[in-house]
N, C-alpha and C. Protein backbone atom coordinates (compact mmCIF):
# COMPACT_ATOMS: atom_id res chain seq x y z
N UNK A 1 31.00 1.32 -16.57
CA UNK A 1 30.22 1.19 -15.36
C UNK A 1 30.37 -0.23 -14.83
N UNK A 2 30.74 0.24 -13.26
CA UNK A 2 29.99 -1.62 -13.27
C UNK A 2 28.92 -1.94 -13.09
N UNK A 3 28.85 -3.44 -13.30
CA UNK A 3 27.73 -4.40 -13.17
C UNK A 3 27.52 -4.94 -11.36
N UNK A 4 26.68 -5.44 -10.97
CA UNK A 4 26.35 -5.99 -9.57
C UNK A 4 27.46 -6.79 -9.59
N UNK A 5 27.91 -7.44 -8.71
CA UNK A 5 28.91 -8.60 -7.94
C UNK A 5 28.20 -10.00 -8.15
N UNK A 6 27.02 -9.94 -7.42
CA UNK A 6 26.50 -11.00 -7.54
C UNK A 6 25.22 -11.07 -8.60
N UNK A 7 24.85 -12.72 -8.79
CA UNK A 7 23.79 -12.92 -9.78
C UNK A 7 22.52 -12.78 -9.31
N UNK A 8 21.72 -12.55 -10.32
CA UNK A 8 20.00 -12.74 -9.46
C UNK A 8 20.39 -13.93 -8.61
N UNK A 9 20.69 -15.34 -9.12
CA UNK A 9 20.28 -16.93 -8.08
C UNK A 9 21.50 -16.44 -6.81
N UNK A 10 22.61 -15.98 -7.09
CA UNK A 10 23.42 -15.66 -6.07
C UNK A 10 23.47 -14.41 -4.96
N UNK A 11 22.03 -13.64 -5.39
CA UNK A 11 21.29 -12.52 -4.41
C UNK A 11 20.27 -13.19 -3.63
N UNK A 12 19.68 -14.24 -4.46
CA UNK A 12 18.86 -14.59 -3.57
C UNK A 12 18.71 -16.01 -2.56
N UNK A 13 20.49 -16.41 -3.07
CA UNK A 13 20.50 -17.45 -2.07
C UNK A 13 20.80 -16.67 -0.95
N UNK A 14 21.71 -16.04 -0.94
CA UNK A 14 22.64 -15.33 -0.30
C UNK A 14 21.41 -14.47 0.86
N UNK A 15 20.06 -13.83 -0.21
CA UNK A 15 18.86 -13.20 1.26
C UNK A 15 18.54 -14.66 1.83
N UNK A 16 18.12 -15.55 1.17
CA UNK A 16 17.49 -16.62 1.85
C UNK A 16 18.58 -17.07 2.95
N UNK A 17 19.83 -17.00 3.01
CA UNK A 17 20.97 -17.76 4.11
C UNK A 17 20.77 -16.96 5.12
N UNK A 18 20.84 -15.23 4.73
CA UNK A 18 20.74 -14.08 5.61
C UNK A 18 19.63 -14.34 6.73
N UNK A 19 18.25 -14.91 5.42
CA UNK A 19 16.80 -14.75 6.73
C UNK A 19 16.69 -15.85 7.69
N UNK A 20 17.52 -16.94 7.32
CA UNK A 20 17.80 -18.15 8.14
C UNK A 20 18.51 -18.10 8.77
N UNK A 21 19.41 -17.64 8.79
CA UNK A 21 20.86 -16.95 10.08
C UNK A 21 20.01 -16.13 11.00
N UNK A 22 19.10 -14.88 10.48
CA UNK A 22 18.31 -14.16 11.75
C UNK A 22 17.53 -15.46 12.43
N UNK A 23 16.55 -16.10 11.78
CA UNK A 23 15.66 -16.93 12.47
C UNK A 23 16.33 -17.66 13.70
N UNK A 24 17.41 -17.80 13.04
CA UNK A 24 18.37 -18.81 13.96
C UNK A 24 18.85 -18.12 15.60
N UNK A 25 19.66 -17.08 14.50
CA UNK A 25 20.03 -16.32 16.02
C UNK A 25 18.88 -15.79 17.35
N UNK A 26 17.97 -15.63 16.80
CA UNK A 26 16.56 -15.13 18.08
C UNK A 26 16.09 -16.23 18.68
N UNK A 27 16.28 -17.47 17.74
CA UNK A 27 15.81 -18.64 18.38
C UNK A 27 17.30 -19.21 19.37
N UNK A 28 18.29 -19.12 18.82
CA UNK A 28 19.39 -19.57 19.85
C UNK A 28 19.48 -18.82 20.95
N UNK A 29 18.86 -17.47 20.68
CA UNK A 29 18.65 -16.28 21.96
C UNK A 29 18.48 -16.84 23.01
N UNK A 30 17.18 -17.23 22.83
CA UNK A 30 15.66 -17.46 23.42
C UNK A 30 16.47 -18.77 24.22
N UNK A 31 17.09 -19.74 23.31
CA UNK A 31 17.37 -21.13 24.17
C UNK A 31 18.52 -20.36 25.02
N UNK A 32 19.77 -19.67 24.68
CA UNK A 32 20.20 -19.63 26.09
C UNK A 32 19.72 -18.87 27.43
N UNK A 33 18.59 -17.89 27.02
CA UNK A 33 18.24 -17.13 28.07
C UNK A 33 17.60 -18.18 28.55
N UNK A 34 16.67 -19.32 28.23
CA UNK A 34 16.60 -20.49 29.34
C UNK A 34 17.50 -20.63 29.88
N UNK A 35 18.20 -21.03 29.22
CA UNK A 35 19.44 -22.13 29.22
C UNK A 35 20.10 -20.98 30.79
N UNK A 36 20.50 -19.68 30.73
CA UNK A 36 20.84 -19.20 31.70
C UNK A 36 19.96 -18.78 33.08
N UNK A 37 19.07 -19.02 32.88
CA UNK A 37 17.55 -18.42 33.70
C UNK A 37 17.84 -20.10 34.64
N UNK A 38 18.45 -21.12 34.06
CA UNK A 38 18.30 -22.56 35.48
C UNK A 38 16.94 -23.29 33.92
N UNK A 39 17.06 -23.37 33.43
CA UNK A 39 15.68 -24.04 32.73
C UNK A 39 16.20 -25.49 32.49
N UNK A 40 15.10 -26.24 32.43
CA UNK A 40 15.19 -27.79 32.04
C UNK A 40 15.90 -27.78 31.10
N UNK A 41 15.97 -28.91 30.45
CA UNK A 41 16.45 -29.17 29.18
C UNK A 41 15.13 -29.13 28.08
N UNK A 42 13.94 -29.46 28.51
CA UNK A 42 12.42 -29.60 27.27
C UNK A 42 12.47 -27.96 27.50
N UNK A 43 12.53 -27.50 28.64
CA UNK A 43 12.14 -25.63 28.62
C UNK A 43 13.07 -25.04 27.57
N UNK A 44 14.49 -25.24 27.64
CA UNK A 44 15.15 -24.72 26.77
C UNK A 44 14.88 -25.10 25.30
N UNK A 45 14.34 -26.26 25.11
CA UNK A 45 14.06 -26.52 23.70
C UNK A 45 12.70 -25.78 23.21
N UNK A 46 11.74 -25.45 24.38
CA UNK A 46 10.36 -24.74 24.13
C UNK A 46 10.82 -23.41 24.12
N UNK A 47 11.40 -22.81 24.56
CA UNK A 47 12.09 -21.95 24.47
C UNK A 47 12.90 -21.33 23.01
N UNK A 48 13.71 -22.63 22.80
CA UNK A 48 13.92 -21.98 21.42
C UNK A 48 13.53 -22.14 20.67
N UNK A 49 12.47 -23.06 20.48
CA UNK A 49 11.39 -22.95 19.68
C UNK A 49 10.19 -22.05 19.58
N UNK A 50 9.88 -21.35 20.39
CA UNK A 50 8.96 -20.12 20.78
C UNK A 50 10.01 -19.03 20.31
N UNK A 51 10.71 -18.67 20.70
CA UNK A 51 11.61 -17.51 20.35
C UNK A 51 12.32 -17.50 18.37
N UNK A 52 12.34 -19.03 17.60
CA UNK A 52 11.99 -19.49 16.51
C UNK A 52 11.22 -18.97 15.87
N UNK A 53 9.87 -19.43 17.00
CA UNK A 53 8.74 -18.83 15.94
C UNK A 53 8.69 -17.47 16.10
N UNK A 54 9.25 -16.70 17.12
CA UNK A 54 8.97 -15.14 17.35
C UNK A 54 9.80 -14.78 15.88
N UNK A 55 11.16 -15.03 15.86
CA UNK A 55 12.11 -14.56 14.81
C UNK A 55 11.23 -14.83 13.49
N UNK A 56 10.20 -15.79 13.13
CA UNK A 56 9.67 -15.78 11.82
C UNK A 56 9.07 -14.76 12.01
N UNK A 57 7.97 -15.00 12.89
CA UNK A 57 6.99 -13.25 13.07
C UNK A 57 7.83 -12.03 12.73
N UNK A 58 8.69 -11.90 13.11
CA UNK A 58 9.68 -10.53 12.91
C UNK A 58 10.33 -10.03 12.05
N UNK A 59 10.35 -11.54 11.23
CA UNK A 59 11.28 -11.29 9.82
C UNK A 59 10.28 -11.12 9.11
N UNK A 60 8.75 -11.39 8.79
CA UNK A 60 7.58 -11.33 8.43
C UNK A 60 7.44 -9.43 8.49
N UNK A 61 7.09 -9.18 9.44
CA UNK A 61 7.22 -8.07 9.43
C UNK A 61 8.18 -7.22 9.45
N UNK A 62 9.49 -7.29 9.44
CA UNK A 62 10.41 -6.36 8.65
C UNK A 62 10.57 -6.68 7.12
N UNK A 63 10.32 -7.78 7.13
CA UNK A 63 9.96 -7.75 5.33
C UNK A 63 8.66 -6.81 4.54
N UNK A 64 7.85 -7.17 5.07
CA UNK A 64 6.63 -6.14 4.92
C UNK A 64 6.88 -4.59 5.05
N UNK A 65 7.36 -4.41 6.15
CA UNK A 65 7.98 -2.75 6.32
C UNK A 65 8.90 -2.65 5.71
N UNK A 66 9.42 -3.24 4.83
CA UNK A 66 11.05 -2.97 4.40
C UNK A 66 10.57 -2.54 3.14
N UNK A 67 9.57 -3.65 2.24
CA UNK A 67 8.64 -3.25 1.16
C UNK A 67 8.33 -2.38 1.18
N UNK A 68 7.47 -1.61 1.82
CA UNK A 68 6.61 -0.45 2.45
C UNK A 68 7.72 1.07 2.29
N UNK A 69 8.60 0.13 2.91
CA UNK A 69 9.72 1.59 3.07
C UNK A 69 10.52 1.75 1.84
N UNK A 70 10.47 1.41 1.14
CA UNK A 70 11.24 1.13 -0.45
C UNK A 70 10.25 1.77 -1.50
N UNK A 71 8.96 1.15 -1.27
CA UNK A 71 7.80 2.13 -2.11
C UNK A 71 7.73 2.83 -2.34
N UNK A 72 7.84 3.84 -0.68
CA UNK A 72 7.27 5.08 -0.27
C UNK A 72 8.47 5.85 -1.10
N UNK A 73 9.79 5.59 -1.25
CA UNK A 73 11.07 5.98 -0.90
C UNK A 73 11.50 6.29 -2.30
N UNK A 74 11.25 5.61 -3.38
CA UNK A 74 11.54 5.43 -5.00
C UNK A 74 11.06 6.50 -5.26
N UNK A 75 12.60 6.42 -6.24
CA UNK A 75 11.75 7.99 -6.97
C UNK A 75 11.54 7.32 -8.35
N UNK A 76 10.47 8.44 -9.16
CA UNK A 76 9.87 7.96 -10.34
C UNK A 76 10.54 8.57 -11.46
């Protein structure tokens, strides 16, 4: 049989890079839809900083539902 590919520390760097790459991308969203909308330069930075914090909110809760959905889902 095989074994996993990666290690426990190398699964969970590897989620932690994953949840920082999403955070990133919703927040770089957010700055160019300023950035294309005509926005300042402080708007685009409030901007991707609001859209930042939206991507934590979101990863917050697909983590929670993801839990949730894994629970329900296991068999015994």
């Amino acid at each position: 049989m095989v074994g996993p590919s990666l290690s426990d520390d190398e699964a969970k760097l590897a989620s932690l890079r994953l949840k920082i790459g999403f955070v990133l991308l919703v927040g770089f969203s957010g700055g160019f839809v300023g950035l294309a909308a005509g926005a300042t330069l402080p708007q685009v930075a409030l901007a991707f900083v609001g859209a930042s914090v939206l991507g934590v909110a979101l990863l917050v809760f697909l983590s929670y539902w993801g839990r949730e959905f894994v629970n329900v889902n296991q068999r015994r």
